[in-house]
PDB file of N, CA and C in Angstrom:
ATOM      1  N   UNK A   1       0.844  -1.170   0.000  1.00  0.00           N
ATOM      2  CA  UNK A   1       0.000   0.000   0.000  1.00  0.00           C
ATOM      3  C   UNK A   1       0.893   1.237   0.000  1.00  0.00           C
ATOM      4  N   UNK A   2       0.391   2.546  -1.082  1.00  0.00           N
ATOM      5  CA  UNK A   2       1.277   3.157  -0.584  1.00  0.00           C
ATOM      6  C   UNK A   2       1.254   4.318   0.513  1.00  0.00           C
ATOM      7  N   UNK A   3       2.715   5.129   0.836  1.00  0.00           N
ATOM      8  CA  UNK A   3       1.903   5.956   1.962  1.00  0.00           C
ATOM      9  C   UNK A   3       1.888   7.227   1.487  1.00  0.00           C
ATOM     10  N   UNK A   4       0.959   7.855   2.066  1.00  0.00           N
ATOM     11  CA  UNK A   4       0.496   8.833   1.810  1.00  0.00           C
ATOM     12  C   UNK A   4       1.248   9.919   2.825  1.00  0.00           C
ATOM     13  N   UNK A   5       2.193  10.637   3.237  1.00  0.00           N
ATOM     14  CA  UNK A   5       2.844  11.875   3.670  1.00  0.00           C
ATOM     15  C   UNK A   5       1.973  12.494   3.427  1.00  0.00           C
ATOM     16  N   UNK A   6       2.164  13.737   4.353  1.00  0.00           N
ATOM     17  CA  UNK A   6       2.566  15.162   4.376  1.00  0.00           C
ATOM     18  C   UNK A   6       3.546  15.931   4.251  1.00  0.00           C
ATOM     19  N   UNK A   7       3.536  16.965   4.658  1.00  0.00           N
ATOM     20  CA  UNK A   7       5.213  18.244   4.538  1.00  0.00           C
ATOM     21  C   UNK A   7       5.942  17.552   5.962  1.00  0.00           C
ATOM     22  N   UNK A   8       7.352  17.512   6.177  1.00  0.00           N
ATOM     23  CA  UNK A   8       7.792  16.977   7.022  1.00  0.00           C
ATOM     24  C   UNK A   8       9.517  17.743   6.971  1.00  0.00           C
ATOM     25  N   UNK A   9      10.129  17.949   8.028  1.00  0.00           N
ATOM     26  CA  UNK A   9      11.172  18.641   8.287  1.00  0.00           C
ATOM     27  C   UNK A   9      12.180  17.865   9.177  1.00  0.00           C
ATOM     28  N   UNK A  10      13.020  17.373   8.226  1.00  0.00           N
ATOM     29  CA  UNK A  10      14.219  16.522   8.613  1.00  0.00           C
ATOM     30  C   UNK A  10      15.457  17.788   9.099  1.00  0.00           C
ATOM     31  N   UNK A  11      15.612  18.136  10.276  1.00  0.00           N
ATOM     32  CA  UNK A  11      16.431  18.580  10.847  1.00  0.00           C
ATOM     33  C   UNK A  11      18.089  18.283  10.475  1.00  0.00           C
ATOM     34  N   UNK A  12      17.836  17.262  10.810  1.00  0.00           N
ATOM     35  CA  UNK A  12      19.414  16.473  11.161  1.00  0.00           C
ATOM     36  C   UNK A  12      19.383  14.729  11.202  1.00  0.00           C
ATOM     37  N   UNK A  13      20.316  14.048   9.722  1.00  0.00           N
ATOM     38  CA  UNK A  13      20.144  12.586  10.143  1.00  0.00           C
ATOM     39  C   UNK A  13      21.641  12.770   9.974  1.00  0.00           C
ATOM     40  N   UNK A  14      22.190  11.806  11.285  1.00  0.00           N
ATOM     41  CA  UNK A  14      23.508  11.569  11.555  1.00  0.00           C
ATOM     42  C   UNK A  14      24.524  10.642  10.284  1.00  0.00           C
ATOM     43  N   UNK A  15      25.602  10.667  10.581  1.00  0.00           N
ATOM     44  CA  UNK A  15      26.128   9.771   9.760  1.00  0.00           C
ATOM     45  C   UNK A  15      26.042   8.281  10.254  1.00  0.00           C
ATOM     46  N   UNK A  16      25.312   7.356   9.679  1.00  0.00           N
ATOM     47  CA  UNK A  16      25.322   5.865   9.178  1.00  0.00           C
ATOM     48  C   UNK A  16      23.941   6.347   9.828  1.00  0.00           C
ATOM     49  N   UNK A  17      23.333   7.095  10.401  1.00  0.00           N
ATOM     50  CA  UNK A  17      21.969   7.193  10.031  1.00  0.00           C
ATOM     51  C   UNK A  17      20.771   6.902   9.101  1.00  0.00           C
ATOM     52  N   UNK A  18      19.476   6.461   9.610  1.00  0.00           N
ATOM     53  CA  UNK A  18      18.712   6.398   8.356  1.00  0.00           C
ATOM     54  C   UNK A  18      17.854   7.186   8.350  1.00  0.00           C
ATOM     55  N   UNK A  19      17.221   7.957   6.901  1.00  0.00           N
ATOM     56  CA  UNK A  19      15.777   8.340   6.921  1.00  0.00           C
ATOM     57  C   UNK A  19      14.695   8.094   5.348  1.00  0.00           C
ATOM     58  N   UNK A  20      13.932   7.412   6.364  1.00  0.00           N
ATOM     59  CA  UNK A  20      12.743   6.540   5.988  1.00  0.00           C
ATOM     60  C   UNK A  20      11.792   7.065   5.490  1.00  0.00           C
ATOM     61  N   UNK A  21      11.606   7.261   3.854  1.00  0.00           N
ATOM     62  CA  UNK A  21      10.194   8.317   3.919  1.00  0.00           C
ATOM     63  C   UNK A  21       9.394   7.323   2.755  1.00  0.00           C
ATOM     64  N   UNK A  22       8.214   6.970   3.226  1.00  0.00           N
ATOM     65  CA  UNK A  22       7.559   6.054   2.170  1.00  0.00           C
ATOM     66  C   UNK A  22       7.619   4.612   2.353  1.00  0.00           C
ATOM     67  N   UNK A  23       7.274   3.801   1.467  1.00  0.00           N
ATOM     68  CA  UNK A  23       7.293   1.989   1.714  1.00  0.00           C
ATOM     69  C   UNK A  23       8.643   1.833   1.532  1.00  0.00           C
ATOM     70  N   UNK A  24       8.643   0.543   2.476  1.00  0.00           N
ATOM     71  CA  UNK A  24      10.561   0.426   2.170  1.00  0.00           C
ATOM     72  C   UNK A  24      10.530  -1.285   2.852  1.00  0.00           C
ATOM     73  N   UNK A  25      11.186  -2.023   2.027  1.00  0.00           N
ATOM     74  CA  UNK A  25      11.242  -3.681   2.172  1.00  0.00           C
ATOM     75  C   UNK A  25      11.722  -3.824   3.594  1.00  0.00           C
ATOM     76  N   UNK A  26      13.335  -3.220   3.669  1.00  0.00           N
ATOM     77  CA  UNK A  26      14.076  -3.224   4.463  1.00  0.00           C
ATOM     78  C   UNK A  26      14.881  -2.290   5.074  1.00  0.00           C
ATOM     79  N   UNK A  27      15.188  -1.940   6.284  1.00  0.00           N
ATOM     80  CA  UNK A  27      16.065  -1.133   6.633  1.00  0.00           C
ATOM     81  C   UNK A  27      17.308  -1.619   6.993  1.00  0.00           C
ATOM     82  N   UNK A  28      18.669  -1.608   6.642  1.00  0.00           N
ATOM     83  CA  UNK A  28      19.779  -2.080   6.930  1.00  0.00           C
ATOM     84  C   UNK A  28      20.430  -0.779   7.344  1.00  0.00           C
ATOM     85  N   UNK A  29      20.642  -1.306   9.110  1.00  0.00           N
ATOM     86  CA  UNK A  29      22.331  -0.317   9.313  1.00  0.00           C
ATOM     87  C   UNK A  29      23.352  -0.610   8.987  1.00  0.00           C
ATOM     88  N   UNK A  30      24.524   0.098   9.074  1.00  0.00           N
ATOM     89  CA  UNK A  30      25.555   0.125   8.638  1.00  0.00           C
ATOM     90  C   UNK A  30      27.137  -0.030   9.307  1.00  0.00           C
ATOM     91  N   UNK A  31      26.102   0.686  10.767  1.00  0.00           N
ATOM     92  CA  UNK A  31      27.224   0.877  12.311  1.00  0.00           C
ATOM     93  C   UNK A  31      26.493   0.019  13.029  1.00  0.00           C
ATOM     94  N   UNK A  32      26.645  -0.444  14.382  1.00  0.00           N
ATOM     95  CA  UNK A  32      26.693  -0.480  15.507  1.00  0.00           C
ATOM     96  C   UNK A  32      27.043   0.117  16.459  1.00  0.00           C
ATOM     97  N   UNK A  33      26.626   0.786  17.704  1.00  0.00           N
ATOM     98  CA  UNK A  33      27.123   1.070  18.426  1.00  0.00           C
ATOM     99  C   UNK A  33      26.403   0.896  19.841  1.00  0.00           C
ATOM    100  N   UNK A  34      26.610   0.926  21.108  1.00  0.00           N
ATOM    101  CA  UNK A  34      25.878   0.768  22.363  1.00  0.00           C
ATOM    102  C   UNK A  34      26.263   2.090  23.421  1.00  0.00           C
ATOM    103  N   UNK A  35      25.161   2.376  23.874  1.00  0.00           N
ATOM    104  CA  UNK A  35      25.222   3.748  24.701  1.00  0.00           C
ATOM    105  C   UNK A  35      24.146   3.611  25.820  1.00  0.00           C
ATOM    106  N   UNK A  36      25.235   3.843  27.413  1.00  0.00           N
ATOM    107  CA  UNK A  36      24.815   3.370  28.059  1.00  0.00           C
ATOM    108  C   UNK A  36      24.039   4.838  28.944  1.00  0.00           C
ATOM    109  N   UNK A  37      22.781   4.333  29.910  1.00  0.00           N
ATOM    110  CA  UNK A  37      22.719   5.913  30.415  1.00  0.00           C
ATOM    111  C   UNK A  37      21.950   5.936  31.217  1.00  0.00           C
ATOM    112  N   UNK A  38      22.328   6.382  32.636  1.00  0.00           N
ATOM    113  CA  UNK A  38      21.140   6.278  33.573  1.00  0.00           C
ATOM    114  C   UNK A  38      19.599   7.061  33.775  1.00  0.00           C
ATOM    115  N   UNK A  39      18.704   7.032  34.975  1.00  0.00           N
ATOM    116  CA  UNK A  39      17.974   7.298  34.704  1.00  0.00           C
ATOM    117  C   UNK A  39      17.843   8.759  34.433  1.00  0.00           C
ATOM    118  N   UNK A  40      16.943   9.249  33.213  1.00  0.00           N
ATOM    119  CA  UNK A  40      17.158  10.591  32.895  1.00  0.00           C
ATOM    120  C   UNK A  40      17.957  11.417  31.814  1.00  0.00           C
ATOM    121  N   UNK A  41      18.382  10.657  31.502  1.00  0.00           N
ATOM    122  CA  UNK A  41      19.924  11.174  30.657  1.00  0.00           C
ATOM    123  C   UNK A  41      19.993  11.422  29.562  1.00  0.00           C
ATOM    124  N   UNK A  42      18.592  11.115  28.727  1.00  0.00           N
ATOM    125  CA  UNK A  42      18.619  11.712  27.719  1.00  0.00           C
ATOM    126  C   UNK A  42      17.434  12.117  27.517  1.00  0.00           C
ATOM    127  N   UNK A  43      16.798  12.895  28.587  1.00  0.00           N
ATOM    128  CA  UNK A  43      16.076  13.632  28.522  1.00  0.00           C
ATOM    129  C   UNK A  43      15.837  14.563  27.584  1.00  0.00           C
ATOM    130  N   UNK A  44      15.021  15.524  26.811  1.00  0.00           N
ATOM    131  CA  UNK A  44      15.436  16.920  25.999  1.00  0.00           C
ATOM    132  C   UNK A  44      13.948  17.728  26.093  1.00  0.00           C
ATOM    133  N   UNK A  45      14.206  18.736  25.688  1.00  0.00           N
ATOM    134  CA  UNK A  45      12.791  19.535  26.120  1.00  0.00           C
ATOM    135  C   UNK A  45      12.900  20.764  26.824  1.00  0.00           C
ATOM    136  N   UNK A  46      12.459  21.569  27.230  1.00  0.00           N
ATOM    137  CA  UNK A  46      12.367  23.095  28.108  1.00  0.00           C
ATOM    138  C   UNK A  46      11.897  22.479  29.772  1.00  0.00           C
ATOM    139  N   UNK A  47      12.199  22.848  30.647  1.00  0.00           N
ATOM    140  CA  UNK A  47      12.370  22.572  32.060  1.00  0.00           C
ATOM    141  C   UNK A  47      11.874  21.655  32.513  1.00  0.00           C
ATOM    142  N   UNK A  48      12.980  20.766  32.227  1.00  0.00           N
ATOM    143  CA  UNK A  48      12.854  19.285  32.823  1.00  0.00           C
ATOM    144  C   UNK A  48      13.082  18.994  34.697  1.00  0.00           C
ATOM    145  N   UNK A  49      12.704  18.457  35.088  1.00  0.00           N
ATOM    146  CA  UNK A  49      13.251  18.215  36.482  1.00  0.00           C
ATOM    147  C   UNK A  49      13.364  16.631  36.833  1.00  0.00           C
ATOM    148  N   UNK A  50      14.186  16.093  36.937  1.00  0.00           N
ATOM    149  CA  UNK A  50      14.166  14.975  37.253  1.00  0.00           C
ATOM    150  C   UNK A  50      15.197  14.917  38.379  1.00  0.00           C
ATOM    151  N   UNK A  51      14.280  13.906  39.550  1.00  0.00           N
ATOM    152  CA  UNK A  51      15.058  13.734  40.797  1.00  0.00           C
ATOM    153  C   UNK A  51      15.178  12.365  40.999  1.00  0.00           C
ATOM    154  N   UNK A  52      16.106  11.914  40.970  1.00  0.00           N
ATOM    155  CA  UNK A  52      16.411  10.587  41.466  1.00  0.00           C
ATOM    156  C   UNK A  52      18.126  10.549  42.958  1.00  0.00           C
ATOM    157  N   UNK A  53      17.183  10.047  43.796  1.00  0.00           N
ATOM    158  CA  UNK A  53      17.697   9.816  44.837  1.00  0.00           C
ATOM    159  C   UNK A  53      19.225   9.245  44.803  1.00  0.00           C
ATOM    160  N   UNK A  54      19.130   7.661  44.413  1.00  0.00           N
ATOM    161  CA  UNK A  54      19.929   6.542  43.765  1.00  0.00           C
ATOM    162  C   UNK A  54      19.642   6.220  42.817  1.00  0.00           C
ATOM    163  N   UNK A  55      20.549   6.013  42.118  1.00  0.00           N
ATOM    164  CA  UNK A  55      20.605   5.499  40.582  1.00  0.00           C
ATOM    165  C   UNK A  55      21.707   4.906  39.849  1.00  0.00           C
ATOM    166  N   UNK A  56      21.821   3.569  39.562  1.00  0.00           N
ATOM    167  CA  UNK A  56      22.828   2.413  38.794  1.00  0.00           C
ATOM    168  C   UNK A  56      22.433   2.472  38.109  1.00  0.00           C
ATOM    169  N   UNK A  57      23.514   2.294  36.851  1.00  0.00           N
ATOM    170  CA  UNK A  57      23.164   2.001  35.581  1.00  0.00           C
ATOM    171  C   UNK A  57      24.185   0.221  35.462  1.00  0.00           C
ATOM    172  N   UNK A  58      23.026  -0.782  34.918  1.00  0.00           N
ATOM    173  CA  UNK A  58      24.199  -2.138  34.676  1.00  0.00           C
ATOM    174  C   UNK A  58      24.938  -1.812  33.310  1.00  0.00           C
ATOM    175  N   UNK A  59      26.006  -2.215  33.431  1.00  0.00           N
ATOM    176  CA  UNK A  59      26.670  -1.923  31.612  1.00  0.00           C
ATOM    177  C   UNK A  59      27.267  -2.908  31.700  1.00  0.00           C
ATOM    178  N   UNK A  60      26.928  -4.286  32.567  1.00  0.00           N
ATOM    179  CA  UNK A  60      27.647  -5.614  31.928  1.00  0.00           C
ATOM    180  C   UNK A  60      26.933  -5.982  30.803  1.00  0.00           C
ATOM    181  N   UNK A  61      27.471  -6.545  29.781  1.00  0.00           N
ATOM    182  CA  UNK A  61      27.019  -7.041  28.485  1.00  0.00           C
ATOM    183  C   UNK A  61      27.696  -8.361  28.822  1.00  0.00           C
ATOM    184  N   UNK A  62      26.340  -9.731  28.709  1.00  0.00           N
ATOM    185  CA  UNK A  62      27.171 -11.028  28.853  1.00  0.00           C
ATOM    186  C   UNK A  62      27.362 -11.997  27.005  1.00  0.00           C
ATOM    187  N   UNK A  63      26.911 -10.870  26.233  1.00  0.00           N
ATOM    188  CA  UNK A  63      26.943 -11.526  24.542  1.00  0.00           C
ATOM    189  C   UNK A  63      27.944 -11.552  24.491  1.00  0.00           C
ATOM    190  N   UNK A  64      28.712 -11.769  23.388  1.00  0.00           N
ATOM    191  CA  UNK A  64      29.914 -11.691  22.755  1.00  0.00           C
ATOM    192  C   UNK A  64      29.604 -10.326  21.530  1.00  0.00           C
ATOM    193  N   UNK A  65      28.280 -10.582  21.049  1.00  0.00           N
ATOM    194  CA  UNK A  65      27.652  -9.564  19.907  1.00  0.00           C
ATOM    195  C   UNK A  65      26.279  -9.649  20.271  1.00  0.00           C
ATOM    196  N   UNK A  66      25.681  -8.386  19.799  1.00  0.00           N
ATOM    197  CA  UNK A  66      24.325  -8.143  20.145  1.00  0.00           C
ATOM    198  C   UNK A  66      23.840  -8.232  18.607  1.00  0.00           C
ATOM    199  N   UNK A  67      23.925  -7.289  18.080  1.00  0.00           N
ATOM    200  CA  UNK A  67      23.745  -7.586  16.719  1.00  0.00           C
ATOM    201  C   UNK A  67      24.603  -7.548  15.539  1.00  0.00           C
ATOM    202  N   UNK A  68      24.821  -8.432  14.809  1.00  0.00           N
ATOM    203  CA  UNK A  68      26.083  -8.681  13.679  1.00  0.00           C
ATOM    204  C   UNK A  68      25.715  -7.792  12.372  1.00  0.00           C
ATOM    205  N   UNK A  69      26.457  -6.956  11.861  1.00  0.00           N
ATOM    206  CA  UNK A  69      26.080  -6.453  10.464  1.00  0.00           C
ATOM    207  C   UNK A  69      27.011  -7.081   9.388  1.00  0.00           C
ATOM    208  N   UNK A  70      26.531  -7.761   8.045  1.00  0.00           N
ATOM    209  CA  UNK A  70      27.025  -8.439   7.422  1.00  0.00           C
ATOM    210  C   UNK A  70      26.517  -7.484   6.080  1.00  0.00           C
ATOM    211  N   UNK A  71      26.904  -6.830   5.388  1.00  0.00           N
ATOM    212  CA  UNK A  71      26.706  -6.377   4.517  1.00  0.00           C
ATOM    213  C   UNK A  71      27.141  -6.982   3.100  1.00  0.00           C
ATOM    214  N   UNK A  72      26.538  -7.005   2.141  1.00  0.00           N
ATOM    215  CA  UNK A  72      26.987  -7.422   0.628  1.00  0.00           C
ATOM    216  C   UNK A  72      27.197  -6.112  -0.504  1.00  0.00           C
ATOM    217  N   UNK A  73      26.778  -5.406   0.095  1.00  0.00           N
ATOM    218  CA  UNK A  73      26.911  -3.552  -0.513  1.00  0.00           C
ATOM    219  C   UNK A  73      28.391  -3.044  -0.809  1.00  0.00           C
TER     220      UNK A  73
END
């Protein structure tokens, strides 16, 4: 089916970024990467308040790989 948009305002797509406009089979990344972050931290917006007392973040990873990119491109 196809899609039907509107007007739309792409700011900013990063490098190995994607942007998706319309039907699309597949999306393949290109990078990997993992980013770790406790509670709050990537908050964004005009006057945020966030209070946290205590706060851990776990960043053991017990995979070897989370996800593999195998490209033929």
């Amino acid at each position: 089916m196809p899609a039907m948009i509107g007007a739309f305002k792409a700011i900013s797509v990063s490098a190995g970024g994607v942007l998706q406009v319309g039907d699309t089979a597949a999306i393949v990344p290109k990078g990997t990467s993992k980013t770790c972050g406790g509670s709050g931290t990537f908050n964004t917006g005009d006057f945020i308040l966030t209070q946290n007392i205590l706060n851990t973040t776990n960043t053991i990873d017990m995979d070897a790989s989370d996800q593999n990119i195998a490209s033929g491109l």
